[in-house]
PDB file of N, CA and C in Angstrom:
ATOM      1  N   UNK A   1     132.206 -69.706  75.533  1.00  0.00           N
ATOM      2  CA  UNK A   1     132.796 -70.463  76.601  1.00  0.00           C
ATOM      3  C   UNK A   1     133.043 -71.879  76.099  1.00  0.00           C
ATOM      4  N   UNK A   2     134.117 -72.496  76.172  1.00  0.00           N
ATOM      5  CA  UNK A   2     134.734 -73.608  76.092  1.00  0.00           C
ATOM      6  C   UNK A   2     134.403 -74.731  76.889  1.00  0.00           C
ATOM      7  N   UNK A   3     134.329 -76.052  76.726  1.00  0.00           N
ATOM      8  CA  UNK A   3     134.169 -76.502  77.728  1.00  0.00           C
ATOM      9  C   UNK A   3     135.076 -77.288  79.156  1.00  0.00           C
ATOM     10  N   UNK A   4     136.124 -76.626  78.607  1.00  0.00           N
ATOM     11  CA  UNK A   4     137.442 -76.650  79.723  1.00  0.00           C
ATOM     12  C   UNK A   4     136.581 -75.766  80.536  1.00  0.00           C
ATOM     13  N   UNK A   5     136.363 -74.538  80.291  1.00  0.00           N
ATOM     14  CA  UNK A   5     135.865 -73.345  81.157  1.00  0.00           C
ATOM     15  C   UNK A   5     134.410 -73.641  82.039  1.00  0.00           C
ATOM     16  N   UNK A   6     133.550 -73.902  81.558  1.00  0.00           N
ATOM     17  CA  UNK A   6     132.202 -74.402  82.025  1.00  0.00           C
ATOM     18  C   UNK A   6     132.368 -75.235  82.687  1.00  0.00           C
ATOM     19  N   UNK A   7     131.140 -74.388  83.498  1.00  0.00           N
ATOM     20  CA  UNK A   7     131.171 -74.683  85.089  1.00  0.00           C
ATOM     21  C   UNK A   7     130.798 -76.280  84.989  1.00  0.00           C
ATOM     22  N   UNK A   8     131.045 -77.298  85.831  1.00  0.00           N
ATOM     23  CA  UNK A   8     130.319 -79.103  86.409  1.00  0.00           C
ATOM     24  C   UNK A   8     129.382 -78.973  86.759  1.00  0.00           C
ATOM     25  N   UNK A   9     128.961 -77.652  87.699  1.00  0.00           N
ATOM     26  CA  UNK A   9     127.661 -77.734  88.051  1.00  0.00           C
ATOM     27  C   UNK A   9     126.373 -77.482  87.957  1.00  0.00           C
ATOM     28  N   UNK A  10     126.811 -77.369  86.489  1.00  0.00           N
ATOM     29  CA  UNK A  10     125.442 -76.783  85.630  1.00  0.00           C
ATOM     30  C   UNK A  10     125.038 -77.763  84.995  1.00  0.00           C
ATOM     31  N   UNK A  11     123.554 -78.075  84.896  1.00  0.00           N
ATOM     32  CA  UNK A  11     123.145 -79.489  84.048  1.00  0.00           C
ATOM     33  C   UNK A  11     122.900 -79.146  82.773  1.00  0.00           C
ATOM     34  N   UNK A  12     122.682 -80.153  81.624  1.00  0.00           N
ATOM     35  CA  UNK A  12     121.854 -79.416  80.655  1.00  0.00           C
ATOM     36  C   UNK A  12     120.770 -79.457  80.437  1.00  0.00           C
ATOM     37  N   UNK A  13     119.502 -78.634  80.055  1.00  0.00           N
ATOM     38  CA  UNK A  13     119.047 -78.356  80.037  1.00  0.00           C
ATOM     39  C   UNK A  13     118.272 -78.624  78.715  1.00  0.00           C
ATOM     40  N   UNK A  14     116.677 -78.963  78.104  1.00  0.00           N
ATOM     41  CA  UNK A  14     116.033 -79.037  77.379  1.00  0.00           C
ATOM     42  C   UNK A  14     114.964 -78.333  77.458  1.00  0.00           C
ATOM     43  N   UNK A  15     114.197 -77.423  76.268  1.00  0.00           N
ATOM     44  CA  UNK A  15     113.310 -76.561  77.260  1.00  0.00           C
ATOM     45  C   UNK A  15     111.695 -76.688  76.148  1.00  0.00           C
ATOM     46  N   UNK A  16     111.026 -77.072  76.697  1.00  0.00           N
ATOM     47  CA  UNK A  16     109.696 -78.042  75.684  1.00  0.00           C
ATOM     48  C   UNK A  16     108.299 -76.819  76.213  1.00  0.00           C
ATOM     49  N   UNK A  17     107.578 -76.764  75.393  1.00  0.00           N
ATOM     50  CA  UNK A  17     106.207 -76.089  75.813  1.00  0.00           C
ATOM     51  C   UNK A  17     105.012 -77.159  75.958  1.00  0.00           C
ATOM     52  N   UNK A  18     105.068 -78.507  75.439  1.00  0.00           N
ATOM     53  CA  UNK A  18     104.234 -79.505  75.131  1.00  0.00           C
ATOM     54  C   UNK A  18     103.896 -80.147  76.506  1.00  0.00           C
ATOM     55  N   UNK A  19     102.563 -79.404  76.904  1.00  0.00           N
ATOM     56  CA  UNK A  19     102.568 -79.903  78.672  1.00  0.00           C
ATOM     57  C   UNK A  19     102.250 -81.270  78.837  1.00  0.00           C
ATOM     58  N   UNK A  20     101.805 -82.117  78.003  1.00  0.00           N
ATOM     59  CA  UNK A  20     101.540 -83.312  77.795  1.00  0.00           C
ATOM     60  C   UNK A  20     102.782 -84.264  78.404  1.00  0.00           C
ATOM     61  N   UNK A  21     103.691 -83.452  76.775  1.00  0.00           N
ATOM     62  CA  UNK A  21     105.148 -84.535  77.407  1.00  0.00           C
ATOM     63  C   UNK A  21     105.790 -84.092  78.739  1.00  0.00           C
ATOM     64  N   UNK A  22     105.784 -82.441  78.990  1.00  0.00           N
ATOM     65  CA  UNK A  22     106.336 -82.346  80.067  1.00  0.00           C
ATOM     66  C   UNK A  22     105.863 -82.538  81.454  1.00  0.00           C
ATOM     67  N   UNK A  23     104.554 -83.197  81.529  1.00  0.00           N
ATOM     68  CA  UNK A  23     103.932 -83.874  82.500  1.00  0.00           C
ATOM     69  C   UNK A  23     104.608 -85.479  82.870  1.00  0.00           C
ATOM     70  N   UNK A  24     104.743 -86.294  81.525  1.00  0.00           N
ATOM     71  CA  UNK A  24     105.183 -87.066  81.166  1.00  0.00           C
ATOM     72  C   UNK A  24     106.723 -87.217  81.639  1.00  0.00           C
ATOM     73  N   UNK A  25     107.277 -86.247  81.599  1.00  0.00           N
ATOM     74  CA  UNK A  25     108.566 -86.192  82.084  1.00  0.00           C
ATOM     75  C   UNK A  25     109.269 -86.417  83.379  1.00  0.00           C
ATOM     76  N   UNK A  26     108.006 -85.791  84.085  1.00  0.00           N
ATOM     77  CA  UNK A  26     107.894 -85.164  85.360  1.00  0.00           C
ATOM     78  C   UNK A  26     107.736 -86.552  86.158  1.00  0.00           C
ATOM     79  N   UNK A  27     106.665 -87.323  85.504  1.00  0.00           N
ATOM     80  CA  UNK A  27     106.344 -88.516  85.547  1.00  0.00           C
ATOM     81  C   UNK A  27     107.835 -89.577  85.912  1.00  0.00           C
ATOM     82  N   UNK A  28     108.438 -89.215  84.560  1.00  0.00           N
ATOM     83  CA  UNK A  28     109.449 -89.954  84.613  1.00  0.00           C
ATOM     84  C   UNK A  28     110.595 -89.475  86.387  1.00  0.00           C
ATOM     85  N   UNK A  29     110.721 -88.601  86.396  1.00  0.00           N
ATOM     86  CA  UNK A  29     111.426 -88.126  87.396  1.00  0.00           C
ATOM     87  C   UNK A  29     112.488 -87.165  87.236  1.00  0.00           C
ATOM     88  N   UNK A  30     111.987 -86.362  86.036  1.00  0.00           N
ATOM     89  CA  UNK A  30     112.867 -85.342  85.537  1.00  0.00           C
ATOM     90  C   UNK A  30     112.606 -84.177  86.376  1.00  0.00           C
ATOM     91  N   UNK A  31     113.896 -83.128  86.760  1.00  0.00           N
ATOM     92  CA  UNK A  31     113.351 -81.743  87.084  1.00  0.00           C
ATOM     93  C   UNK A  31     113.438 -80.687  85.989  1.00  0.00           C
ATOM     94  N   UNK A  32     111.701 -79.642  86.661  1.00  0.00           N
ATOM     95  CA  UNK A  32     111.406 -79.350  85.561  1.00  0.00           C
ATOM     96  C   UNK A  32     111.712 -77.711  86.149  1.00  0.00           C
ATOM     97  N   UNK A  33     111.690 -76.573  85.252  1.00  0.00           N
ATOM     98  CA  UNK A  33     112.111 -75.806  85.754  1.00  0.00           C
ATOM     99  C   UNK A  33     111.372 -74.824  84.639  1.00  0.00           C
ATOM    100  N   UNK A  34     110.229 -74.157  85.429  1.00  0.00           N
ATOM    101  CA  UNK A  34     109.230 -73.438  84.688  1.00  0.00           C
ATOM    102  C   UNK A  34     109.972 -71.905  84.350  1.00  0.00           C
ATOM    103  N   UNK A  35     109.716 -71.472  83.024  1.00  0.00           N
ATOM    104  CA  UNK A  35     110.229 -69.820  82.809  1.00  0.00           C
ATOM    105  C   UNK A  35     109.300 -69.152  81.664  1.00  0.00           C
ATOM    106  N   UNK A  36     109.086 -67.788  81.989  1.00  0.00           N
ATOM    107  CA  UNK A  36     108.189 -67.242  80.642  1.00  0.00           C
ATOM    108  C   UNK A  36     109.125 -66.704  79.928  1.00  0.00           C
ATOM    109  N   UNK A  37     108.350 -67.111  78.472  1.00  0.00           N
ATOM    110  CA  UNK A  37     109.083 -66.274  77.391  1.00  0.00           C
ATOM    111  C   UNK A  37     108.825 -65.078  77.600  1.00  0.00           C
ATOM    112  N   UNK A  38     109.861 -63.965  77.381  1.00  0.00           N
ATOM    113  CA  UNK A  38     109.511 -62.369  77.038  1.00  0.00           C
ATOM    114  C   UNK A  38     109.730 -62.089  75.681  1.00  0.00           C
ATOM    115  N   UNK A  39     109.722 -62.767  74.881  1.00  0.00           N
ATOM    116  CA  UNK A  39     109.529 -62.322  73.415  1.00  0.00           C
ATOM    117  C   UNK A  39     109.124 -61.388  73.006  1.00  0.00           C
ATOM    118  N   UNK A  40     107.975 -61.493  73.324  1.00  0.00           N
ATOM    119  CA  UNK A  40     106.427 -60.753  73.038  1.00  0.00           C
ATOM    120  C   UNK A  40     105.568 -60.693  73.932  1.00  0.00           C
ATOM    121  N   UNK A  41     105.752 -59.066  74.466  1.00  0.00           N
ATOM    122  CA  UNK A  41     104.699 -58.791  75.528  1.00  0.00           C
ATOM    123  C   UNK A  41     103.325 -59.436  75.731  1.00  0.00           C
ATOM    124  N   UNK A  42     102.730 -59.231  74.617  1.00  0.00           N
ATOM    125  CA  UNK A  42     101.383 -59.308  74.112  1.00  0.00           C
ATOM    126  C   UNK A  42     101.124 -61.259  73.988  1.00  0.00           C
ATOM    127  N   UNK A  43     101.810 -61.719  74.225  1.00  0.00           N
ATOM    128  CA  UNK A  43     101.858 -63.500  73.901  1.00  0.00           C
ATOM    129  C   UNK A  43     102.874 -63.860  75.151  1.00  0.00           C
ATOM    130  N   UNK A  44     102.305 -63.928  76.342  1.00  0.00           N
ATOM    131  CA  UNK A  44     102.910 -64.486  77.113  1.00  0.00           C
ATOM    132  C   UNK A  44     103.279 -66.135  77.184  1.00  0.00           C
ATOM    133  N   UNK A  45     104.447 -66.721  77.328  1.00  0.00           N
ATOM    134  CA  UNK A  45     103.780 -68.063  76.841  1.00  0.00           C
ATOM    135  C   UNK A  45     104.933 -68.396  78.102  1.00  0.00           C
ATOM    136  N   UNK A  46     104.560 -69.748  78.664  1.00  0.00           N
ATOM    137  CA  UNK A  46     105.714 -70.762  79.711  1.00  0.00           C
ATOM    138  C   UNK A  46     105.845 -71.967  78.966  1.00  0.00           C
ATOM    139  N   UNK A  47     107.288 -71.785  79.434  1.00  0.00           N
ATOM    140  CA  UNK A  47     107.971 -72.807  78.715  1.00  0.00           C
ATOM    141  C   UNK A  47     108.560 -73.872  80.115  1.00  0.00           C
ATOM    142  N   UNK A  48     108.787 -74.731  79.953  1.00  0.00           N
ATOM    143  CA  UNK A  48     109.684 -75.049  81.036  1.00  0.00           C
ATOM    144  C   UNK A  48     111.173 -76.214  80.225  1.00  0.00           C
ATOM    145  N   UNK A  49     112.224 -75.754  81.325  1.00  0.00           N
ATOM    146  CA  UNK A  49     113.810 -76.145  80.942  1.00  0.00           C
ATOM    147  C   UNK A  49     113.519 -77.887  81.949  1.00  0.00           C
ATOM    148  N   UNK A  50     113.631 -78.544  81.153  1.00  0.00           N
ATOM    149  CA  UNK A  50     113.892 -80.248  81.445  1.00  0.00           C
ATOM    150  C   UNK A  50     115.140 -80.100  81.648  1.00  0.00           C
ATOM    151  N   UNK A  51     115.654 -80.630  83.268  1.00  0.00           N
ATOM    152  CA  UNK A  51     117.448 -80.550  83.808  1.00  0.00           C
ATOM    153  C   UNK A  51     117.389 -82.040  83.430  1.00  0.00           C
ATOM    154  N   UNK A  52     118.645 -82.559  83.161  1.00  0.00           N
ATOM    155  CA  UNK A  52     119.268 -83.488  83.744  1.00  0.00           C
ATOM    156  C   UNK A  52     120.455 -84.164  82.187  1.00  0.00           C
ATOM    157  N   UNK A  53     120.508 -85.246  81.920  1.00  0.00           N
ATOM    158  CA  UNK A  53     121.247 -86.441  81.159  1.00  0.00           C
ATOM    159  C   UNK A  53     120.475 -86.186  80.189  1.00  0.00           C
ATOM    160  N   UNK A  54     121.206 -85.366  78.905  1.00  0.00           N
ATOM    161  CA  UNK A  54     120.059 -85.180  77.626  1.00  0.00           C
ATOM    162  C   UNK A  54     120.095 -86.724  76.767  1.00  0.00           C
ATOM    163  N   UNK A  55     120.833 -87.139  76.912  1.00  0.00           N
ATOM    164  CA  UNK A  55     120.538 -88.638  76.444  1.00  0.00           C
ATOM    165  C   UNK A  55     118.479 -89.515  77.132  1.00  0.00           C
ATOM    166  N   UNK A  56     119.091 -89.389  78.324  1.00  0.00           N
ATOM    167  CA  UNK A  56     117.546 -90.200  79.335  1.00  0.00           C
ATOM    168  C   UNK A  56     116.596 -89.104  79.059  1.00  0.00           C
ATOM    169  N   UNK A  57     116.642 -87.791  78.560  1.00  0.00           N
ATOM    170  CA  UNK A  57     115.793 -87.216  78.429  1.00  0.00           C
ATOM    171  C   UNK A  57     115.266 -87.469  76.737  1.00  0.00           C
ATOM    172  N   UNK A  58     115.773 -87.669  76.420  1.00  0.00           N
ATOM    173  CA  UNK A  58     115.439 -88.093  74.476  1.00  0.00           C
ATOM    174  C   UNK A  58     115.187 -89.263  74.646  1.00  0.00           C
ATOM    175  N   UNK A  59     115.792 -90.362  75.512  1.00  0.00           N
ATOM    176  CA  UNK A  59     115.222 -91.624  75.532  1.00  0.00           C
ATOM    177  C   UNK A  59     113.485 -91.998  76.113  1.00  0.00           C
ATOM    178  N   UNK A  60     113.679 -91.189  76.810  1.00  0.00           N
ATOM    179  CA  UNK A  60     112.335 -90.486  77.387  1.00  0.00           C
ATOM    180  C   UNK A  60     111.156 -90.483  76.705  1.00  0.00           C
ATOM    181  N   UNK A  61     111.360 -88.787  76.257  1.00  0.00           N
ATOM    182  CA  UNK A  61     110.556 -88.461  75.047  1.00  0.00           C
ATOM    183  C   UNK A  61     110.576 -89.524  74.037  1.00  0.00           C
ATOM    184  N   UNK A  62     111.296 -90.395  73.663  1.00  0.00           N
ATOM    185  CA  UNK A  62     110.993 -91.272  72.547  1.00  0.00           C
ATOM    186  C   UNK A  62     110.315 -92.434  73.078  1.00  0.00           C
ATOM    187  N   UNK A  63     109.863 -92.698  74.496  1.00  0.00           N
ATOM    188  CA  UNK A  63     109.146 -93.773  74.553  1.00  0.00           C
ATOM    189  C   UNK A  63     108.052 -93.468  74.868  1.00  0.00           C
ATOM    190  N   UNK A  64     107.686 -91.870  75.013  1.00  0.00           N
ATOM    191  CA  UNK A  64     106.310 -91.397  75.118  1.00  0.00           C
ATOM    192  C   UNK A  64     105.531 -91.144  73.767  1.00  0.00           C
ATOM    193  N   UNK A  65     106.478 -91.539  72.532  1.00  0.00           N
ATOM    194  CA  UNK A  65     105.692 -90.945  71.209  1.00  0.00           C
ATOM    195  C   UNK A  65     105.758 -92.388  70.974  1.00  0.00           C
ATOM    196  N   UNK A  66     106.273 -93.481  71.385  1.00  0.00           N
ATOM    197  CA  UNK A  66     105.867 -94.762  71.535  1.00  0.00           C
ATOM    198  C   UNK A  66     104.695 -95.127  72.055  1.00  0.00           C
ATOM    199  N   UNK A  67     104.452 -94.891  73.559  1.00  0.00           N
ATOM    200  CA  UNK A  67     102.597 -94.836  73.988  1.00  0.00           C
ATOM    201  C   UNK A  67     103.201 -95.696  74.794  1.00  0.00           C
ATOM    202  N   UNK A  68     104.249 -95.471  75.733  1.00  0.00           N
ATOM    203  CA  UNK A  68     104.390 -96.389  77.279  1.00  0.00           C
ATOM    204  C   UNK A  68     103.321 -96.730  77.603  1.00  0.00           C
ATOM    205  N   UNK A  69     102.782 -97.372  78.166  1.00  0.00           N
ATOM    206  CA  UNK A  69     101.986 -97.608  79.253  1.00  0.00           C
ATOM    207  C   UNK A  69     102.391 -96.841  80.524  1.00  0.00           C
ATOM    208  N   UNK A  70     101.285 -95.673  81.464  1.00  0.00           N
ATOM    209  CA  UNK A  70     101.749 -95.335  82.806  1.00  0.00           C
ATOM    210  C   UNK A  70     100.448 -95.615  83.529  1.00  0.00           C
ATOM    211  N   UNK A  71     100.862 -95.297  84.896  1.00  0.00           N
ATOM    212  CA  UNK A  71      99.621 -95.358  85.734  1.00  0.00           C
ATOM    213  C   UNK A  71      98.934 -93.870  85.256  1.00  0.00           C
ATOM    214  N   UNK A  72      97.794 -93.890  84.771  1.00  0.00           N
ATOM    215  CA  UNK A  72      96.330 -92.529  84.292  1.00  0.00           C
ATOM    216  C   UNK A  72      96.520 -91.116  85.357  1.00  0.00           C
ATOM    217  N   UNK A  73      96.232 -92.073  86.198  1.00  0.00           N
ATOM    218  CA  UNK A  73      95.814 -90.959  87.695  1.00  0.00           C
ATOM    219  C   UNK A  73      97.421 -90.437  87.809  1.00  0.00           C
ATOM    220  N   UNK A  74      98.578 -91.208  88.121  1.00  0.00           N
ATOM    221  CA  UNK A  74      99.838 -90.330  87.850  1.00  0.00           C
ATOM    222  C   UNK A  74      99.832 -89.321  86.953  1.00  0.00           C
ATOM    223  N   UNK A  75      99.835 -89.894  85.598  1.00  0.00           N
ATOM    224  CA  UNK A  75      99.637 -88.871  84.707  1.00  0.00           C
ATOM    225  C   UNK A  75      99.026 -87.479  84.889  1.00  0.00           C
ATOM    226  N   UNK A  76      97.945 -87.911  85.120  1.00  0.00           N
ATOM    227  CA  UNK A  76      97.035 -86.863  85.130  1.00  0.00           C
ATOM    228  C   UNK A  76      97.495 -85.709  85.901  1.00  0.00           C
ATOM    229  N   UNK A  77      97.389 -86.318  87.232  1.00  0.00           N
ATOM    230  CA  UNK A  77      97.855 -85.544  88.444  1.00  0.00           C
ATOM    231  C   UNK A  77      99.125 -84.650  87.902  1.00  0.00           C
ATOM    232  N   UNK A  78     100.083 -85.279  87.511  1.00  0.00           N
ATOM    233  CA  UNK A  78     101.672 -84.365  86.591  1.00  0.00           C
ATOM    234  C   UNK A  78     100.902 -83.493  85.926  1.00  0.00           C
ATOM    235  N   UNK A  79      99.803 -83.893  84.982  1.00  0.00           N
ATOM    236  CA  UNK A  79      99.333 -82.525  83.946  1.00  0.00           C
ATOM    237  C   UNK A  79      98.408 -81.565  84.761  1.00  0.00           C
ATOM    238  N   UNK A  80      97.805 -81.789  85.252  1.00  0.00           N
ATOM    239  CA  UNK A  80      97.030 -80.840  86.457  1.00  0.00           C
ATOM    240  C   UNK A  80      98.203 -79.797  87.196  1.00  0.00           C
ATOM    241  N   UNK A  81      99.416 -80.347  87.397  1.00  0.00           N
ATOM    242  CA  UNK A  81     100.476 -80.066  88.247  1.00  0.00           C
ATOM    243  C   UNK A  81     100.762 -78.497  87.214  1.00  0.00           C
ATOM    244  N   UNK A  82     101.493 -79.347  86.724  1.00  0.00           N
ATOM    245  CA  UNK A  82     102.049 -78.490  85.178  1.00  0.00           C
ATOM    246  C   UNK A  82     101.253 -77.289  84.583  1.00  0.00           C
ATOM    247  N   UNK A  83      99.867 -77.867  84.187  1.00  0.00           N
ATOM    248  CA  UNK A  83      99.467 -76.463  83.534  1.00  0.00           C
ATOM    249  C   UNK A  83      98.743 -75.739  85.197  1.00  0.00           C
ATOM    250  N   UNK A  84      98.846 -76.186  86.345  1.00  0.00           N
ATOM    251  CA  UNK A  84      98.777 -74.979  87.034  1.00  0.00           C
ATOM    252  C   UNK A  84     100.007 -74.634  87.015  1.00  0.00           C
ATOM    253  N   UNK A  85     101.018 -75.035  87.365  1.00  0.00           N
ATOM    254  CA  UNK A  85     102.137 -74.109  87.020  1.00  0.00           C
ATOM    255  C   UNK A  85     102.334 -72.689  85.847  1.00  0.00           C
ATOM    256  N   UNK A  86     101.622 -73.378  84.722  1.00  0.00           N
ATOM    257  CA  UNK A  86     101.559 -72.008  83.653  1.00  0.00           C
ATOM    258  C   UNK A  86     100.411 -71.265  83.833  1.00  0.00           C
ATOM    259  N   UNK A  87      99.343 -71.305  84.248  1.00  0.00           N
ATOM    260  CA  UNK A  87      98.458 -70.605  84.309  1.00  0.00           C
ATOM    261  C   UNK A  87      99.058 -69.451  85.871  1.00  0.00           C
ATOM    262  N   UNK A  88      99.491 -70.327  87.462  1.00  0.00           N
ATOM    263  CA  UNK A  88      99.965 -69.421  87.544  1.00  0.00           C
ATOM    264  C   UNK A  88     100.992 -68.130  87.587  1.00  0.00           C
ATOM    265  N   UNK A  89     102.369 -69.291  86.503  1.00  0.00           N
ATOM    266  CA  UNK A  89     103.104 -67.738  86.093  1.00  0.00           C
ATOM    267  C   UNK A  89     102.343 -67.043  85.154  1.00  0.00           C
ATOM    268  N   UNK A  90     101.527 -67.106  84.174  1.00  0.00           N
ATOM    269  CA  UNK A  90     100.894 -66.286  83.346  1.00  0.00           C
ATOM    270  C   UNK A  90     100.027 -65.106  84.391  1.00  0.00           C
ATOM    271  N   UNK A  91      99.608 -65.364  85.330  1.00  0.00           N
ATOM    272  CA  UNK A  91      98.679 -64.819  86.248  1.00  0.00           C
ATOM    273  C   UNK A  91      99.491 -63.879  86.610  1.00  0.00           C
ATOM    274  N   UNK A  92     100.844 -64.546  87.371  1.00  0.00           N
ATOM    275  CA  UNK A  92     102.070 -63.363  87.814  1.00  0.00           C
ATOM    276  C   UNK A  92     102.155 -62.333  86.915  1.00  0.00           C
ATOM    277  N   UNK A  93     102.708 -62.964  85.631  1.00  0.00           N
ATOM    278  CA  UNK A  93     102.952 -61.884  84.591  1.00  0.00           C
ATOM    279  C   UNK A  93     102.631 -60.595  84.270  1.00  0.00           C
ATOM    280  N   UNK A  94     100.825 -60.685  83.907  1.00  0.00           N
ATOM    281  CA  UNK A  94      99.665 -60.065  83.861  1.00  0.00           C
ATOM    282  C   UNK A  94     100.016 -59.039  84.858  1.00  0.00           C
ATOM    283  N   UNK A  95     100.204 -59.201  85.813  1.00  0.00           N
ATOM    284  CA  UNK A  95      99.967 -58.190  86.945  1.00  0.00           C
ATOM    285  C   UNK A  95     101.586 -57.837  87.342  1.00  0.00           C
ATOM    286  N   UNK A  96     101.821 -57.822  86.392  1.00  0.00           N
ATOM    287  CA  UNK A  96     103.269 -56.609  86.401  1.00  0.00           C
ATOM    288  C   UNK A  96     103.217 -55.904  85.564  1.00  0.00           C
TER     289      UNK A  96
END
């Protein structure tokens, strides 16, 4: 598909396993959009697709391998958020 053809209303998409940054992201005010790999039955793993401006999203990520300063308890709270998110699609998984 061309991009005459492709659709406007599709964003793009970045898709990270590193729940750290993608807490971090989340932080920032990115939407995050959780999916399991089916690769490999036996290795279930979640990934999640970062929507939006892949530019602000690399600008992003590059000021988190910098060491922003954020508020802790935000943080935190995003990573608490996040890996329940993977623990419970992994849970879903399992039981299909």
């Amino acid at each position: 598909m061309n991009d005459q053809t492709r659709d406007s209303t599709v964003k793009p998409v970045t898709s990270l396993e590193d729940t750290s940054l993608i807490a971090y992201l989340k932080l920032k005010g990115h939407i995050l959009i959780p999916w399991i790999s089916r690769d490999d039955p036996s290795d279930i793993r979640v990934s999640f697709d970062i929507q939006g401006n892949e530019l602000q999203i690399e600008k992003d990520m590059q000021t988190f391998y910098d060491n922003e300063q954020v508020g802790i308890q935000d943080f935190c709270r995003n990573l608490k958020e996040v890996k329940s998110t993977m623990y419970n699609l992994k849970r879903i998984k399992t039981r299909e």
